[in-house]
N, C-alpha and C. Protein backbone atom coordinates (compact mmCIF):
# COMPACT_ATOMS: atom_id res chain seq x y z
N UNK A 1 -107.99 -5.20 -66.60
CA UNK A 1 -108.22 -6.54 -66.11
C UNK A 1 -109.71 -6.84 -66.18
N UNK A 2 -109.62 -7.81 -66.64
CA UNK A 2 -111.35 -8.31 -66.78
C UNK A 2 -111.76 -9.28 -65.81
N UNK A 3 -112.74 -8.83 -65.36
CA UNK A 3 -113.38 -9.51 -63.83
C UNK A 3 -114.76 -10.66 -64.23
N UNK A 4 -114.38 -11.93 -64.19
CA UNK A 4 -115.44 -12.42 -64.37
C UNK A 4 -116.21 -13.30 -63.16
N UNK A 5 -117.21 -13.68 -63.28
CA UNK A 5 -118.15 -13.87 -62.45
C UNK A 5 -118.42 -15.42 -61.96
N UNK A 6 -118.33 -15.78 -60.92
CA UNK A 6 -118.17 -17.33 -60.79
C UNK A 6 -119.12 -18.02 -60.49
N UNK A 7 -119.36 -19.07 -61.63
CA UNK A 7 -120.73 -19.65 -60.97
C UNK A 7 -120.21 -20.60 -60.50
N UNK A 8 -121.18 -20.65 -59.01
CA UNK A 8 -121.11 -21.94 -58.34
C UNK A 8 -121.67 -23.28 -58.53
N UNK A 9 -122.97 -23.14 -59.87
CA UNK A 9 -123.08 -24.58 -60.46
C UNK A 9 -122.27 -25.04 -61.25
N UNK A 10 -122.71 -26.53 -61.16
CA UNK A 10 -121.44 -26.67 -61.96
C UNK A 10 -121.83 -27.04 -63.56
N UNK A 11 -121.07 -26.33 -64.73
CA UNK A 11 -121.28 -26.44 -65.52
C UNK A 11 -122.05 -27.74 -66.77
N UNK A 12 -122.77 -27.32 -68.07
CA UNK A 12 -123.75 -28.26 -68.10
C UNK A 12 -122.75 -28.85 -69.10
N UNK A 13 -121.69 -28.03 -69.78
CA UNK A 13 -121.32 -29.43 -70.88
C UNK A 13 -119.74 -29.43 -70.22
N UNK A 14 -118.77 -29.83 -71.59
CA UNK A 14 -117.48 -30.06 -70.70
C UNK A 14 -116.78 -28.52 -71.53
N UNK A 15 -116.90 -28.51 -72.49
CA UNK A 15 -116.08 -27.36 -73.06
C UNK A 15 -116.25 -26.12 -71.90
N UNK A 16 -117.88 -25.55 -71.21
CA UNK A 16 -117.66 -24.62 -70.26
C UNK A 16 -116.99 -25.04 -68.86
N UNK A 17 -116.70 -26.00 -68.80
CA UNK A 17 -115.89 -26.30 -67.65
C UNK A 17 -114.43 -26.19 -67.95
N UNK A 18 -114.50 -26.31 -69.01
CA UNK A 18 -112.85 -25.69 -69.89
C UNK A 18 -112.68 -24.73 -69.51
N UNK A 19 -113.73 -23.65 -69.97
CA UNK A 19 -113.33 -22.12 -69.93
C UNK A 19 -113.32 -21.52 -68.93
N UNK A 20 -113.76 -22.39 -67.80
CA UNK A 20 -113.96 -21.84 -66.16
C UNK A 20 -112.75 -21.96 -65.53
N UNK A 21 -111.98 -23.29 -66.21
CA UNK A 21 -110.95 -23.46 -65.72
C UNK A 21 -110.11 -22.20 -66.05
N UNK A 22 -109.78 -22.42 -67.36
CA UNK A 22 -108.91 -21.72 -67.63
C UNK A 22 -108.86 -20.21 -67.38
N UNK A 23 -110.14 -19.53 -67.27
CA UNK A 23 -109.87 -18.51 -66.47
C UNK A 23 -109.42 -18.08 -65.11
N UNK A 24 -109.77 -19.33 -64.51
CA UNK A 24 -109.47 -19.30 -62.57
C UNK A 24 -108.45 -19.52 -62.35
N UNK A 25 -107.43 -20.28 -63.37
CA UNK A 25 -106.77 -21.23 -63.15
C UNK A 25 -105.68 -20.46 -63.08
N UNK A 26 -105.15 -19.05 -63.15
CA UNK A 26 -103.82 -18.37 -63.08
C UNK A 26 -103.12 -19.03 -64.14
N UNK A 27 -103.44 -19.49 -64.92
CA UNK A 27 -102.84 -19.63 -66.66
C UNK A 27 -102.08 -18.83 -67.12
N UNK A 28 -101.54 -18.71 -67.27
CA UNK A 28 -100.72 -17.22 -68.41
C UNK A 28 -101.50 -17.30 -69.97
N UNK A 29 -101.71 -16.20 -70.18
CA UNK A 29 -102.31 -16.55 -71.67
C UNK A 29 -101.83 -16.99 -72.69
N UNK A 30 -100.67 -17.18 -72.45
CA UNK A 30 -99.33 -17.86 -73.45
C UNK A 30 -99.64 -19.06 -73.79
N UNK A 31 -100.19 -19.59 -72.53
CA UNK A 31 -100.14 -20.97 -72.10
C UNK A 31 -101.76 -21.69 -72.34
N UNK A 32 -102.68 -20.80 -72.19
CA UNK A 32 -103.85 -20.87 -72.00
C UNK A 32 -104.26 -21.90 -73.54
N UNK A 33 -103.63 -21.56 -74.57
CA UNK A 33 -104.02 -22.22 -75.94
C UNK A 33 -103.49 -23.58 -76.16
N UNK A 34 -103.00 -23.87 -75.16
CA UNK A 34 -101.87 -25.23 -75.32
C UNK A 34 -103.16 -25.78 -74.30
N UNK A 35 -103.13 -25.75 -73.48
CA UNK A 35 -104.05 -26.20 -71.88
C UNK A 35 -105.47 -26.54 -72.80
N UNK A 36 -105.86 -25.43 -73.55
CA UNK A 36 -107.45 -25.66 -73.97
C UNK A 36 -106.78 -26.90 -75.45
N UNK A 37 -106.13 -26.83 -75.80
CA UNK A 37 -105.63 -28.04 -76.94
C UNK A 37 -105.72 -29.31 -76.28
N UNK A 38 -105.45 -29.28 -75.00
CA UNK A 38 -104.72 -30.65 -74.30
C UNK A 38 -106.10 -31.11 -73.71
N UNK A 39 -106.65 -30.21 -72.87
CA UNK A 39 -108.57 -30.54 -72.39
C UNK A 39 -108.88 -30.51 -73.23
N UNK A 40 -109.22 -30.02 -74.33
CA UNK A 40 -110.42 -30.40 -75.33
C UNK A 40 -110.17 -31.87 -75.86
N UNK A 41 -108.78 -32.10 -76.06
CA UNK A 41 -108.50 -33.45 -76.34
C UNK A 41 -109.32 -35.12 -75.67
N UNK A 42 -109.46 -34.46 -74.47
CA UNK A 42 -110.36 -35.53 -73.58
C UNK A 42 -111.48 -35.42 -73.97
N UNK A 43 -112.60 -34.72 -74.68
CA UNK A 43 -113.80 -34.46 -75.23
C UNK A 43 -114.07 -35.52 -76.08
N UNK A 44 -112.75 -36.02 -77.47
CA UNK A 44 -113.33 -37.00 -78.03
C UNK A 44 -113.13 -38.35 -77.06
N UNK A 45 -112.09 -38.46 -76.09
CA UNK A 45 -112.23 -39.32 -75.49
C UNK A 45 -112.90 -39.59 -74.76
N UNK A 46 -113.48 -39.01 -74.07
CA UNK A 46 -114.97 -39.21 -73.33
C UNK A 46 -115.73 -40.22 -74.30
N UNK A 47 -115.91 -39.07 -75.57
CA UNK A 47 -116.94 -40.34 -76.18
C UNK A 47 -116.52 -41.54 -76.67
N UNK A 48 -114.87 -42.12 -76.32
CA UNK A 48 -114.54 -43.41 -76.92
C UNK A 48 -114.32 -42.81 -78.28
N UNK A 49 -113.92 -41.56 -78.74
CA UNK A 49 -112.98 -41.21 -80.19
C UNK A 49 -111.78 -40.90 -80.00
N UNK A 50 -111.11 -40.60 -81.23
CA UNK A 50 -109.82 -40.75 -81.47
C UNK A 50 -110.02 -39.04 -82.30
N UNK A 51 -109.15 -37.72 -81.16
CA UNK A 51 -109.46 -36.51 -81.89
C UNK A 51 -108.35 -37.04 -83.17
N UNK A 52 -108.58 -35.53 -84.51
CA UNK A 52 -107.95 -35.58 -85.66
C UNK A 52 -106.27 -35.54 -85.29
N UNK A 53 -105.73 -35.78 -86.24
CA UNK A 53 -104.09 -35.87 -85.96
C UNK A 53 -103.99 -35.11 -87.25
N UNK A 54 -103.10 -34.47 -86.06
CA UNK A 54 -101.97 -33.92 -87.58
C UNK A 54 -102.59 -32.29 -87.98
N UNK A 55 -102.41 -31.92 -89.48
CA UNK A 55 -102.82 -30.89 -89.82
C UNK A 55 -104.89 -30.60 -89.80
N UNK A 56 -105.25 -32.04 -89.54
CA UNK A 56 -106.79 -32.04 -89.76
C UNK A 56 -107.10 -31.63 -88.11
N UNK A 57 -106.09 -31.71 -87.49
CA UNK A 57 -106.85 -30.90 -85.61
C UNK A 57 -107.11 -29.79 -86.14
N UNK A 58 -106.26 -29.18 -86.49
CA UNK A 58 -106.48 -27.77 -86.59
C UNK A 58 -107.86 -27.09 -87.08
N UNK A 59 -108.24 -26.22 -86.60
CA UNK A 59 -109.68 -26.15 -86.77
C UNK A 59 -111.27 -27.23 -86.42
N UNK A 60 -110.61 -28.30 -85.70
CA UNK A 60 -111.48 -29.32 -85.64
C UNK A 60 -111.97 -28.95 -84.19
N UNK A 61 -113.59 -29.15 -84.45
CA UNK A 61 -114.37 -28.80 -83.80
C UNK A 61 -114.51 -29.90 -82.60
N UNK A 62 -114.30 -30.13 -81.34
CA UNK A 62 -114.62 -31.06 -80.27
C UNK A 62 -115.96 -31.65 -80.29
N UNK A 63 -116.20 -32.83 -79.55
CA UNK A 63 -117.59 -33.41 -80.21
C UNK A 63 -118.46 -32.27 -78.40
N UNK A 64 -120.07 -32.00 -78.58
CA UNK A 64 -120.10 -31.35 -77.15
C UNK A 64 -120.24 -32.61 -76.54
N UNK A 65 -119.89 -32.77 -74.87
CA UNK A 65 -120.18 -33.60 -74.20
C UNK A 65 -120.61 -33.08 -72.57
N UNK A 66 -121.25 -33.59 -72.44
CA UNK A 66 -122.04 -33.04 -71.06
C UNK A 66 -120.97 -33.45 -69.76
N UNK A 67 -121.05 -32.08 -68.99
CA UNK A 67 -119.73 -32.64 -67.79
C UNK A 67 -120.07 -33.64 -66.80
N UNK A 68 -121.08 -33.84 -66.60
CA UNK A 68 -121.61 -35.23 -65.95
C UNK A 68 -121.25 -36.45 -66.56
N UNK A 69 -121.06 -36.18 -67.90
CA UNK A 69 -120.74 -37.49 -68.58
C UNK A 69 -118.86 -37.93 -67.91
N UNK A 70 -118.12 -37.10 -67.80
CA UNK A 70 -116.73 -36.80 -67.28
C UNK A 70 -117.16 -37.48 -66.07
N UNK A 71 -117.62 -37.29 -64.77
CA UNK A 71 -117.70 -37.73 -63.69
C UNK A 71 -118.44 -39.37 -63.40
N UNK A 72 -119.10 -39.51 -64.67
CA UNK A 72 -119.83 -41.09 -64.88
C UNK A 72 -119.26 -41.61 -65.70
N UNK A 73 -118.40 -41.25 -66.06
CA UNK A 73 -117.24 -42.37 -67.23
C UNK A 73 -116.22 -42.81 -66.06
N UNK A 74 -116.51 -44.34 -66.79
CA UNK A 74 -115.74 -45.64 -66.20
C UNK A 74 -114.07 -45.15 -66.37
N UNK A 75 -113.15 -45.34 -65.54
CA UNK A 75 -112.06 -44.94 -65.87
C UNK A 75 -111.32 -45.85 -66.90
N UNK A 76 -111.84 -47.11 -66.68
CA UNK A 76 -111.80 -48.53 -67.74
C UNK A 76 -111.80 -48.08 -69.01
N UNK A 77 -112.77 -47.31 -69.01
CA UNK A 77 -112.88 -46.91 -70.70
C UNK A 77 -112.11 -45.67 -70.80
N UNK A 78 -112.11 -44.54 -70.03
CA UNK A 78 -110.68 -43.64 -70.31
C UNK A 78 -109.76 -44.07 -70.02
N UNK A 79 -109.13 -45.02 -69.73
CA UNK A 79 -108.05 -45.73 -69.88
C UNK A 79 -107.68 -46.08 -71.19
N UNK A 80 -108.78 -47.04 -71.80
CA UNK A 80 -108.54 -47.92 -73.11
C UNK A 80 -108.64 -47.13 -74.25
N UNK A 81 -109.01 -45.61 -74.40
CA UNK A 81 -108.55 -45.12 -75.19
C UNK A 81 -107.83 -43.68 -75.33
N UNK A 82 -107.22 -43.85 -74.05
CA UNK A 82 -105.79 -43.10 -73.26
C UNK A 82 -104.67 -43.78 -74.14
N UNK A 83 -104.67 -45.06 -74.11
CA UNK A 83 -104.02 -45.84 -74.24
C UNK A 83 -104.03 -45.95 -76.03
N UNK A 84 -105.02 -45.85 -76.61
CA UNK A 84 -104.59 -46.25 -77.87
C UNK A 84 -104.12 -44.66 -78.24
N UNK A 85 -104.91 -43.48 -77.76
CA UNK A 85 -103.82 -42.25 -78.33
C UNK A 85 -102.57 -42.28 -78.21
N UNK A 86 -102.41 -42.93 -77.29
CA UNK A 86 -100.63 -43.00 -76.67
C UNK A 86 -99.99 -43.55 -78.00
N UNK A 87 -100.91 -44.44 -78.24
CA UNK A 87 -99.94 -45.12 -79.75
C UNK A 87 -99.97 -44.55 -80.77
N UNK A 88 -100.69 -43.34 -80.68
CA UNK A 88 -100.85 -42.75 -81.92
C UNK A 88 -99.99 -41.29 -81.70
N UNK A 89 -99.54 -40.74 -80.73
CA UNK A 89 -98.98 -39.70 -81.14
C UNK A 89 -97.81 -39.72 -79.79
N UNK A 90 -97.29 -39.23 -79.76
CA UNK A 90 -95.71 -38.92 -78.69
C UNK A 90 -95.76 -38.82 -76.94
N UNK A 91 -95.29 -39.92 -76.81
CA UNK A 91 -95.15 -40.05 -75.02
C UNK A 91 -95.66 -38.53 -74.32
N UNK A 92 -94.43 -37.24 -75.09
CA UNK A 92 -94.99 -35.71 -74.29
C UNK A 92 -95.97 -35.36 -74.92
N UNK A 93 -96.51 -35.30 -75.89
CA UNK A 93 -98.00 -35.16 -75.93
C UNK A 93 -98.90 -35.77 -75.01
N UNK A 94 -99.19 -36.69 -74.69
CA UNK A 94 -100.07 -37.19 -74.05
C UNK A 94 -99.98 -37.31 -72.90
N UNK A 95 -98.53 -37.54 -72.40
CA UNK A 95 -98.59 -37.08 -70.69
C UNK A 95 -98.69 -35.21 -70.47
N UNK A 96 -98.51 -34.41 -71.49
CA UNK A 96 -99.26 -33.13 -71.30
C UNK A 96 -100.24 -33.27 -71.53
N UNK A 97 -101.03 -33.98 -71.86
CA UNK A 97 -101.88 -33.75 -72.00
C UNK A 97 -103.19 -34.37 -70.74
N UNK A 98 -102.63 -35.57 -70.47
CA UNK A 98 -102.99 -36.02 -68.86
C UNK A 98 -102.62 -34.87 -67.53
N UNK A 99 -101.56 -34.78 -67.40
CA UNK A 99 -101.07 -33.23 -66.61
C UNK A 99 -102.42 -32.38 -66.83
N UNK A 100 -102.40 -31.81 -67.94
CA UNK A 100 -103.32 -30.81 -67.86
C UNK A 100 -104.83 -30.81 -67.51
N UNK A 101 -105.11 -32.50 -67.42
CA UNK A 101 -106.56 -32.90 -67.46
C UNK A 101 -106.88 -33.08 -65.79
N UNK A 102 -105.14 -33.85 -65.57
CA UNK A 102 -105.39 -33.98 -63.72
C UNK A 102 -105.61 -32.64 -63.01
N UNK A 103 -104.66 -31.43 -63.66
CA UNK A 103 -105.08 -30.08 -62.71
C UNK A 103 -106.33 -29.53 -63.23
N UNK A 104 -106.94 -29.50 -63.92
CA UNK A 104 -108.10 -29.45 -64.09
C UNK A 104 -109.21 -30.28 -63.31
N UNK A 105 -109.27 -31.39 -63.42
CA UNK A 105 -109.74 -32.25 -62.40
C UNK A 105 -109.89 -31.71 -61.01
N UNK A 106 -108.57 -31.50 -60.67
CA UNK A 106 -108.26 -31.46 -59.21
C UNK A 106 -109.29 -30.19 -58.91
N UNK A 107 -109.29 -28.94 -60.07
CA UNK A 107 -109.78 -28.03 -59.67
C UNK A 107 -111.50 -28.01 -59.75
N UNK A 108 -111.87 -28.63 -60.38
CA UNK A 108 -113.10 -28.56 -60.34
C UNK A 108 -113.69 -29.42 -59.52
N UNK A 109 -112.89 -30.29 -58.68
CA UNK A 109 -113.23 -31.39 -57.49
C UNK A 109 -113.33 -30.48 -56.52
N UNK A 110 -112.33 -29.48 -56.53
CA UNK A 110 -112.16 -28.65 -55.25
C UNK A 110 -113.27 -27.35 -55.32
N UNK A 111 -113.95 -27.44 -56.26
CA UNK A 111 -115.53 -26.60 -56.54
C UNK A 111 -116.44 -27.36 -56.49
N UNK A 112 -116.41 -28.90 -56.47
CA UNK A 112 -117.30 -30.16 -55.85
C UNK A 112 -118.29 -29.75 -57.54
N UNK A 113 -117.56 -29.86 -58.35
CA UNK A 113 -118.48 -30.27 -59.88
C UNK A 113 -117.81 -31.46 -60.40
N UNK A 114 -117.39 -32.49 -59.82
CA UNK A 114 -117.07 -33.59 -59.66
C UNK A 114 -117.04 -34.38 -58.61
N UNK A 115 -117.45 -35.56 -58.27
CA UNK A 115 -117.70 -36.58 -57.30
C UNK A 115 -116.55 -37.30 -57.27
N UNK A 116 -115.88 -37.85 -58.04
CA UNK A 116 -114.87 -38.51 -58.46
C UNK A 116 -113.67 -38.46 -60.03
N UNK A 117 -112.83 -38.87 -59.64
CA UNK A 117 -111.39 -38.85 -60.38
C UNK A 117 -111.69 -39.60 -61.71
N UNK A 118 -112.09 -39.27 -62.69
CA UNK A 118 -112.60 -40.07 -63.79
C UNK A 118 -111.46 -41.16 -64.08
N UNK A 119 -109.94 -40.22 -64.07
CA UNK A 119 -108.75 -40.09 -64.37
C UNK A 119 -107.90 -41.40 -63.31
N UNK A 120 -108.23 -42.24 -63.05
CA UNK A 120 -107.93 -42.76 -61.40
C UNK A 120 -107.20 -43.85 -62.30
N UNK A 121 -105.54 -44.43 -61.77
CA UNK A 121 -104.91 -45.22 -62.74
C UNK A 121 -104.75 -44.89 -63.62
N UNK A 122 -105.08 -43.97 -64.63
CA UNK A 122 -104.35 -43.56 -65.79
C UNK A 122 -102.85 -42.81 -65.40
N UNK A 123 -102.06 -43.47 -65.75
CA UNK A 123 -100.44 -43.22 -65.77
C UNK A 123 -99.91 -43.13 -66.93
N UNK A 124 -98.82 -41.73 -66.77
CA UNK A 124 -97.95 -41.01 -67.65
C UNK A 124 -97.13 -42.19 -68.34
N UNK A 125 -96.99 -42.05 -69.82
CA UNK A 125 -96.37 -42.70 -70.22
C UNK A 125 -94.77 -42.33 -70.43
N UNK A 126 -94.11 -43.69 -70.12
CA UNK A 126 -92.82 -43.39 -70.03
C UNK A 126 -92.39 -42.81 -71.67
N UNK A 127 -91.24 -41.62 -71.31
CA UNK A 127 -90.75 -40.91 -72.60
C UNK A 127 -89.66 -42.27 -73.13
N UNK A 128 -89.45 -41.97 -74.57
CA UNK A 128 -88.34 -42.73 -75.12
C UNK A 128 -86.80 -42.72 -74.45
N UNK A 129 -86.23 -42.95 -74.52
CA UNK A 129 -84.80 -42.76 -74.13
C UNK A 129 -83.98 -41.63 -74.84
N UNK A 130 -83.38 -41.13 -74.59
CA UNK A 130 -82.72 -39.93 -75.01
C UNK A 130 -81.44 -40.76 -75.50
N UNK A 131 -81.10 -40.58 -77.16
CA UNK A 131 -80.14 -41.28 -77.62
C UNK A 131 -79.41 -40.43 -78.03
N UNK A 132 -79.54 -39.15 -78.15
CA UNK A 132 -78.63 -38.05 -78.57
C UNK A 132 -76.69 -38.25 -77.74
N UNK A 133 -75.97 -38.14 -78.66
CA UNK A 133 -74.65 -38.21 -77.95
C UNK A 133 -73.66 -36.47 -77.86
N UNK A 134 -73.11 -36.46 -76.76
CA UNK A 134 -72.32 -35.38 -76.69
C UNK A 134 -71.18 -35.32 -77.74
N UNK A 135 -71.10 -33.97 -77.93
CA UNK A 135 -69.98 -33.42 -78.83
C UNK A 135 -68.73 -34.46 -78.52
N UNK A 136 -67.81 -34.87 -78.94
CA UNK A 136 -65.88 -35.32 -78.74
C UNK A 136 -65.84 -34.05 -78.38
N UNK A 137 -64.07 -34.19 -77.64
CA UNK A 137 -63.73 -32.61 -77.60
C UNK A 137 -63.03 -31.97 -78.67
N UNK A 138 -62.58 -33.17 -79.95
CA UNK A 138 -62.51 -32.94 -80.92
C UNK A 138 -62.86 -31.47 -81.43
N UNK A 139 -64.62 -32.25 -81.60
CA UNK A 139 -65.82 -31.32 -82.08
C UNK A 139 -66.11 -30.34 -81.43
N UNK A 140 -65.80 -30.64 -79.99
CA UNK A 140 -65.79 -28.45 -79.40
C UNK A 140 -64.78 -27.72 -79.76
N UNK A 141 -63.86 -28.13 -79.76
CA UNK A 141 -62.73 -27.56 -79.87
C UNK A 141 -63.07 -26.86 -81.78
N UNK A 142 -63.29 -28.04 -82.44
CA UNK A 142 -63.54 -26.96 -83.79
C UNK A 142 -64.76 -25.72 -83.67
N UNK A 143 -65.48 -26.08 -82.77
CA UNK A 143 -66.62 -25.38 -83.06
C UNK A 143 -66.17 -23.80 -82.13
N UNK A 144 -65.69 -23.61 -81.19
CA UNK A 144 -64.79 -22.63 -80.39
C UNK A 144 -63.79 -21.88 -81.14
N UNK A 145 -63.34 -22.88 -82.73
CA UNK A 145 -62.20 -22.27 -83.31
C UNK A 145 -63.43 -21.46 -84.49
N UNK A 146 -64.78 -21.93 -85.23
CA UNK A 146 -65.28 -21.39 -85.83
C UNK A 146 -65.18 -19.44 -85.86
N UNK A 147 -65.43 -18.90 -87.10
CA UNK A 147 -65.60 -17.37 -86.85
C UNK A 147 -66.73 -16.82 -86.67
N UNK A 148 -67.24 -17.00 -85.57
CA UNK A 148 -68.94 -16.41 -85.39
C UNK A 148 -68.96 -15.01 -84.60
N UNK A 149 -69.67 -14.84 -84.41
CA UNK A 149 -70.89 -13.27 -83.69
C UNK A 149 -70.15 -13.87 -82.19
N UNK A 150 -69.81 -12.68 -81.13
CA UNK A 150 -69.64 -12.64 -79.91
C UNK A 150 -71.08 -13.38 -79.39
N UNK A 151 -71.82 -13.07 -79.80
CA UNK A 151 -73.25 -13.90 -79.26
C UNK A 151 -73.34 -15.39 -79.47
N UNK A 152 -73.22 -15.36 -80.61
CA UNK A 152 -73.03 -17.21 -80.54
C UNK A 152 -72.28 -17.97 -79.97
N UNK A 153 -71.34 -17.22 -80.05
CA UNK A 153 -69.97 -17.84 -79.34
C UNK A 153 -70.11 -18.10 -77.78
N UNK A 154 -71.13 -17.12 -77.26
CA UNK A 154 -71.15 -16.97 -75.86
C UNK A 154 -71.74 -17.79 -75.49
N UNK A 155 -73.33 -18.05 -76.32
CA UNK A 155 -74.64 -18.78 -76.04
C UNK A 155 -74.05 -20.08 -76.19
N UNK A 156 -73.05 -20.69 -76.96
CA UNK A 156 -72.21 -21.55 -76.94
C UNK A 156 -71.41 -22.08 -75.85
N UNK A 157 -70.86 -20.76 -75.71
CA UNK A 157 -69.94 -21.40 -74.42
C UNK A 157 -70.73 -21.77 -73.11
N UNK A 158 -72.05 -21.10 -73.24
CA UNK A 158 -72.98 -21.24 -71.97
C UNK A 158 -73.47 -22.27 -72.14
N UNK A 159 -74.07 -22.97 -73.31
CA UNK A 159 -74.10 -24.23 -73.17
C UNK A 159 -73.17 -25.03 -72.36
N UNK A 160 -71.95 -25.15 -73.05
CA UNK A 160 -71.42 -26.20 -72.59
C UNK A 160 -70.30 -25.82 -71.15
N UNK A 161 -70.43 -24.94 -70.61
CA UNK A 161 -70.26 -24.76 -69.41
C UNK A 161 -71.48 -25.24 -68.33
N UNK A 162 -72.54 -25.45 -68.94
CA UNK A 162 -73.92 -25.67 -67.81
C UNK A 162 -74.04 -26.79 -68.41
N UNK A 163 -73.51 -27.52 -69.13
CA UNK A 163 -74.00 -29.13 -69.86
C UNK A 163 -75.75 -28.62 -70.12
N UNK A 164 -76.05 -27.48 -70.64
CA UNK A 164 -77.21 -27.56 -71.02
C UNK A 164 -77.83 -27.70 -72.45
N UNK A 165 -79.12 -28.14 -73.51
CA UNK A 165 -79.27 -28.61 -74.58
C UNK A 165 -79.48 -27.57 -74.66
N UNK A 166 -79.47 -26.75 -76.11
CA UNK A 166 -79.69 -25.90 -76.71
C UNK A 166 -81.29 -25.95 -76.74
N UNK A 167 -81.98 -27.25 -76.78
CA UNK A 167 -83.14 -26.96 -77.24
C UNK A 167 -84.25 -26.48 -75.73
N UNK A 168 -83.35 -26.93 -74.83
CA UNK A 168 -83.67 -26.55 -73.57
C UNK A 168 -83.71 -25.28 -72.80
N UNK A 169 -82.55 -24.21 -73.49
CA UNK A 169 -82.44 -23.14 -72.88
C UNK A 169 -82.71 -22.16 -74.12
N UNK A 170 -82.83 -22.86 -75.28
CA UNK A 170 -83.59 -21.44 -76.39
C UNK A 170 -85.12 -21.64 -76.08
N UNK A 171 -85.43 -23.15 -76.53
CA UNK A 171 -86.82 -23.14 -75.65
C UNK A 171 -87.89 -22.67 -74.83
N UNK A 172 -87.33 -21.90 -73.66
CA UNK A 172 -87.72 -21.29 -72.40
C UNK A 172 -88.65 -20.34 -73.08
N UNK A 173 -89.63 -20.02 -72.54
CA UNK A 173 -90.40 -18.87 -72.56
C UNK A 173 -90.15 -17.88 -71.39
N UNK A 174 -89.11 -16.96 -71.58
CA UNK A 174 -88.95 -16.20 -69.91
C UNK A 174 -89.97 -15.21 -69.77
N UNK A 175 -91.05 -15.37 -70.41
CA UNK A 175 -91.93 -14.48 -69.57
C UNK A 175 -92.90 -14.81 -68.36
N UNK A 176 -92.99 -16.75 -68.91
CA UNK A 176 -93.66 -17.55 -68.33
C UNK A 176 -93.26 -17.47 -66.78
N UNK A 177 -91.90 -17.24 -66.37
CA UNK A 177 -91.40 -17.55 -65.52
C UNK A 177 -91.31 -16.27 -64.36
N UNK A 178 -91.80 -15.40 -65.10
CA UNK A 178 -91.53 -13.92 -64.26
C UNK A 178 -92.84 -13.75 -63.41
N UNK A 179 -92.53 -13.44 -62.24
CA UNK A 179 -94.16 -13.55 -60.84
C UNK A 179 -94.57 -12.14 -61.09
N UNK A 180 -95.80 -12.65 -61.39
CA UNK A 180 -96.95 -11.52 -61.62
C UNK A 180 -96.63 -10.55 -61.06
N UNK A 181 -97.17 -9.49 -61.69
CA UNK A 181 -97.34 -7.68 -61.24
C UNK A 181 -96.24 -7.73 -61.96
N UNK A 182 -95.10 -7.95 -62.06
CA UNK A 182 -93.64 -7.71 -62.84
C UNK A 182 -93.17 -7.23 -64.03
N UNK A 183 -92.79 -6.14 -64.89
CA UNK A 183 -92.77 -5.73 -66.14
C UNK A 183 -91.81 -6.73 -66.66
């Protein structure tokens, strides 16, 4: 276990206030690369940019921005271009990506390296509607008669005994979920 050292100033740009977080923050390291994707994302917004989309994020360098600048930005203006990312990429992108900016926030308020909620009125955008339709029983019934693996068949039937989505329960990361010290 690696023990690191806490400073009580508060950091001079925003990326080390990233990394402060994310070490204090009881992150799982699983998780830790998604969290620093989603904060760094607010970096171009601070400065009123629009980060890269698509295959050009990858590897794209954050612009630096000083963490004072975070605590003296108008929420007016992180709003107005909260708002145009929203149009540019997927309702759960960007409300993870707000999520991750508010507990961050919260935590570095509660180390007083923030005065105020930059973030104040910015609201999660509503997800699309879920238009997906359930199987007929038709269609279970063939799919129960299929010749598959005892495993599929099962992970199958567990679906639709729990009305749960497949993409929901393959999805899961169960390590995420297991309380520390725990093999």
């Amino acid at each position: 276990m690696t023990v690191h050292a806490f400073d009580r100033g508060t950091p001079v740009d925003y990326g080390t206030a990233v990394e402060a977080y994310l070490r204090s923050a009881g992150i799982a390291a699983s998780s830790q690369r998604i969290y620093r994707i989603s904060l760094l994302t607010w970096a171009w917004l601070a400065c009123g940019q629009q980060p890269p989309l698509g295959r050009e994020r990858r590897g794209a360098e954050p612009p630096t921005v000083a963490f004072a600048a975070l605590d003296e930005a108008s929420a007016d203006v992180l709003a107005e271009v909260f708002a145009q990312r929203a149009r540019l990429v997927d309702a759960d992108t960007v409300n993870r990506e707000l999520s991750v900016l508010k507990a961050a926030i919260t935590w570095w308020r509660a180390r007083g390296w923030l005065a105020h909620n930059p973030i104040t009125g910015i609201e999660r955008r509503p997800a699309p509607p879920d238009r997906t339709r359930a199987l007929s029983r038709e269609q279970i019934a063939a799919l129960f008669d299929l010749k598959i693996s005892v495993r599929e068949r099962t992970f199958w039937k567990a679906l639709y005994e729990t009305c749960a989505r497949a993409e929901d329960v393959a999805g899961r990361d169960p390590l995420r979920h297991r309380k520390r010290g725990t093999a």
